[in-house]
N, C-alpha and C. Protein backbone atom coordinates (compact mmCIF):
# COMPACT_ATOMS: atom_id res chain seq x y z
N UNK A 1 79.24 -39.61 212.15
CA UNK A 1 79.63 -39.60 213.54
C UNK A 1 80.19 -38.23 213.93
N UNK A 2 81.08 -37.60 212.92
CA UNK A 2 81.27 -36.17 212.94
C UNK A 2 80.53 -35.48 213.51
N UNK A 3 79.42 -35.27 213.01
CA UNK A 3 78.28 -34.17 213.30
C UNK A 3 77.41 -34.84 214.10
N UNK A 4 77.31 -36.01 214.66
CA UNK A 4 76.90 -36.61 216.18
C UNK A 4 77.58 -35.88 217.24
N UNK A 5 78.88 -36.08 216.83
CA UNK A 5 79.82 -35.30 218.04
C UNK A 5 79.75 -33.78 217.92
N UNK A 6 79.72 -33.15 216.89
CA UNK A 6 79.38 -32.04 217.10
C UNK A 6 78.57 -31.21 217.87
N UNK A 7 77.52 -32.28 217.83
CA UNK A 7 76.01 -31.38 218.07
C UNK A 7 76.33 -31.95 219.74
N UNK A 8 76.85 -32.92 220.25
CA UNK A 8 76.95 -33.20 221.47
C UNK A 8 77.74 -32.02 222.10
N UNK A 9 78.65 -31.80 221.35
CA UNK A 9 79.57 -30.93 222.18
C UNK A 9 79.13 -29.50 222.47
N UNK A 10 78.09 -28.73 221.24
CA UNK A 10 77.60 -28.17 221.38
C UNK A 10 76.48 -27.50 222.36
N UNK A 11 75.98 -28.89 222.50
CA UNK A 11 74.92 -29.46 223.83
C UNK A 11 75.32 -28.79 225.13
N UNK A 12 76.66 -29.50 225.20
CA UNK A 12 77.75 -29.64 226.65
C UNK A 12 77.58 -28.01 226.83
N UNK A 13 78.41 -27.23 226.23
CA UNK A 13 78.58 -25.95 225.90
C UNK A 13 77.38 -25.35 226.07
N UNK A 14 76.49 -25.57 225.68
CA UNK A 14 75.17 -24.97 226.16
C UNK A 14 74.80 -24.77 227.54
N UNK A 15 74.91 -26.07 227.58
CA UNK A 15 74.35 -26.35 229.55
C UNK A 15 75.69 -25.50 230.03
N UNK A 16 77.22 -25.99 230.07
CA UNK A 16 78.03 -25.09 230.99
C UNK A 16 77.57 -23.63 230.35
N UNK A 17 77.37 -22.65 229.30
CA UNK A 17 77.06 -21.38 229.61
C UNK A 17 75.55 -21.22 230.73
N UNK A 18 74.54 -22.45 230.56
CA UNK A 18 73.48 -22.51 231.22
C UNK A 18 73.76 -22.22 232.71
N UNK A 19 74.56 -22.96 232.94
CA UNK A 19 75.11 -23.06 234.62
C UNK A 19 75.83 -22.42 234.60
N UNK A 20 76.61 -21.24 233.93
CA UNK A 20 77.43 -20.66 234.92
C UNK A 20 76.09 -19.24 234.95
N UNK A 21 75.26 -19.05 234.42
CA UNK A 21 74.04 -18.05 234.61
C UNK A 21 73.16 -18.29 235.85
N UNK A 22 73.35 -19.97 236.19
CA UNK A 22 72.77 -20.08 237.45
C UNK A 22 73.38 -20.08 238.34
N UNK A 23 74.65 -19.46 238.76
CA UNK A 23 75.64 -18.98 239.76
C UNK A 23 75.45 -18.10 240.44
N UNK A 24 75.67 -18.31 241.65
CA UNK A 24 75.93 -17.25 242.90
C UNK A 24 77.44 -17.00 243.23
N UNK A 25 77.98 -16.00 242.62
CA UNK A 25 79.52 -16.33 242.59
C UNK A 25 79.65 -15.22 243.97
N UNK A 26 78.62 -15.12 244.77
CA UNK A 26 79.07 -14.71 246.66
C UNK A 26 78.80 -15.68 247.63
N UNK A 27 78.31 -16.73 246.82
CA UNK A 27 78.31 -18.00 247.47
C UNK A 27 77.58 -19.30 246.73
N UNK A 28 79.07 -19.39 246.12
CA UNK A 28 78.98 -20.42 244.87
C UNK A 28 78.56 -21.99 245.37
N UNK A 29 78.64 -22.37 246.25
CA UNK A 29 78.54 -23.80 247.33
C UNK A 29 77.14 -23.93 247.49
N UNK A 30 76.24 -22.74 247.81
CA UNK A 30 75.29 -22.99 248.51
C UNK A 30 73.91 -23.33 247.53
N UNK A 31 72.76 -23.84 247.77
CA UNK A 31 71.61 -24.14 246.93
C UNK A 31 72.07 -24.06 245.38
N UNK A 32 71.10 -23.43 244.77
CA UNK A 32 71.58 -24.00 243.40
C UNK A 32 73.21 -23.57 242.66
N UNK A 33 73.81 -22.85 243.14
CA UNK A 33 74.98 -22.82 242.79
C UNK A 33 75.76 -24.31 242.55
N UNK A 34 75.93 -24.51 243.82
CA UNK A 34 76.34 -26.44 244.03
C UNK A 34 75.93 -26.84 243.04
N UNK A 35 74.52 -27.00 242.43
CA UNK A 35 74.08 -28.10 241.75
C UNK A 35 74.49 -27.14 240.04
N UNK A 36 74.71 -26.21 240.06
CA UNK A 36 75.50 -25.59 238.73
C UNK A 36 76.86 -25.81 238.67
N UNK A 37 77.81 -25.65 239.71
CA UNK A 37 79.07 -26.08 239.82
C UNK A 37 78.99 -27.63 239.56
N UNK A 38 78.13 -28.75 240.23
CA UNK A 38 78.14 -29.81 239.49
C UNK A 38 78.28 -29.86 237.98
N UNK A 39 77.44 -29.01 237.36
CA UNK A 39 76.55 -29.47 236.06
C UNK A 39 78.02 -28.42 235.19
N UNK A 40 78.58 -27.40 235.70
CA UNK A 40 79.67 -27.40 234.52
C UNK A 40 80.63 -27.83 234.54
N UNK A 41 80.69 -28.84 236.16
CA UNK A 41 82.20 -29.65 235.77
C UNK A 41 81.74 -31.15 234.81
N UNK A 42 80.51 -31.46 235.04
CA UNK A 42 80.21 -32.54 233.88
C UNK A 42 79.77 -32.39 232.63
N UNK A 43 79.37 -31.38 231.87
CA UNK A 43 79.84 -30.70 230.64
C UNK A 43 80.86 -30.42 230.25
N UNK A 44 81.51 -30.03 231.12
CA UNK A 44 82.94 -29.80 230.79
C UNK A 44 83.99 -31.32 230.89
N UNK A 45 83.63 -32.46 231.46
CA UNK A 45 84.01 -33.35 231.26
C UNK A 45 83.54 -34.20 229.76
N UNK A 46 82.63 -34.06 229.56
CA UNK A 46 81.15 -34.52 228.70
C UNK A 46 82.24 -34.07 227.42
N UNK A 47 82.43 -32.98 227.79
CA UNK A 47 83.06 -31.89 225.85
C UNK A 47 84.76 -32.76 225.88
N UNK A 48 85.48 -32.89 227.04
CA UNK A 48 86.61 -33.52 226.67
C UNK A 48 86.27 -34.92 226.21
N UNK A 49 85.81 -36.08 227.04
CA UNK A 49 85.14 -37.11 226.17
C UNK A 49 85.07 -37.21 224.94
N UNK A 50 83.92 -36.18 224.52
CA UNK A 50 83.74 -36.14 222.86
C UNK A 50 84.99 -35.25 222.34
N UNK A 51 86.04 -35.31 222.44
CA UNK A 51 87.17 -34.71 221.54
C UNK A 51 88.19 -35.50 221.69
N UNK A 52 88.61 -36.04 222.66
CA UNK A 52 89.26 -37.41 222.61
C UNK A 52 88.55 -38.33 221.55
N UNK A 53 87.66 -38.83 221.99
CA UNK A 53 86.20 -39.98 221.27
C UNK A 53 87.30 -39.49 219.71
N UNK A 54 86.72 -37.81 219.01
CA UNK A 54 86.76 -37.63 217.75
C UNK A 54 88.39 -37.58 217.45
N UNK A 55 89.17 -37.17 218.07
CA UNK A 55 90.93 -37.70 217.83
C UNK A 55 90.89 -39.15 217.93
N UNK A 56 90.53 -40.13 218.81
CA UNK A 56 90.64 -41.43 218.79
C UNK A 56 90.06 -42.25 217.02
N UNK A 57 88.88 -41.29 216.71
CA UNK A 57 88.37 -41.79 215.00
C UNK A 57 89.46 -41.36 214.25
N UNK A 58 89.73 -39.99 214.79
CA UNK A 58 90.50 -39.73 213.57
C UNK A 58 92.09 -40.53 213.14
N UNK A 59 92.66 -40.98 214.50
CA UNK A 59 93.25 -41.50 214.50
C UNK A 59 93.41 -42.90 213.66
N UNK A 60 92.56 -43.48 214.10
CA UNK A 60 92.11 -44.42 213.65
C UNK A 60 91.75 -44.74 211.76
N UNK A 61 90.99 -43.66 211.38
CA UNK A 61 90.88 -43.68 210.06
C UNK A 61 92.39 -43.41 209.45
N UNK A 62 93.60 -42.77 209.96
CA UNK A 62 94.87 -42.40 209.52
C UNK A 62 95.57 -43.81 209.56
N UNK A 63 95.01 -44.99 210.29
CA UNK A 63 95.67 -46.22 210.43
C UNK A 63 94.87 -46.96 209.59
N UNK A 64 93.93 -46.60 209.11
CA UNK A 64 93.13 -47.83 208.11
C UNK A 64 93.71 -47.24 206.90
N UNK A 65 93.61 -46.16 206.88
CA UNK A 65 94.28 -45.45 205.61
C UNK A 65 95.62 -46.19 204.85
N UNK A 66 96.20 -46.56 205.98
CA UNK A 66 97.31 -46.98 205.83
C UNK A 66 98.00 -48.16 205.31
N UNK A 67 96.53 -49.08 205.26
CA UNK A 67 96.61 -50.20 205.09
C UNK A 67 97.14 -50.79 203.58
């Protein structure tokens, strides 16, 4: 599951460097900018997800551990 999440996060990270290359940062709102400003605030949501997700396992294995 480790390296599931890895490669996801990696993913994420990809696309936000992807989209911020498709920026118009003199007018970030308009045509495809918008739809890049979409796409790196949901990668960038996408990458917190999967790091919570992997603290929530890890957590978790520290409580089975415990048993």
């Amino acid at each position: 599951m480790k390296i599931f999440t890895s490669i996801l996060v990696l993913l994420a990270l990809a696309l936000i460097v992807f989209n911020i290359t498709q920026l118009d940062f003199k007018n970030p709102f308009q045509g495809d900018s918008g739809v890049a400003l979409i796409g790196i605030a949901a990668a960038f949501c996408a990458v917190l997800i999967l790091l919570i997700f992997r603290i929530s396992k890890r957590i978790e294995e520290k409580m089975h551990d415990n048993r």
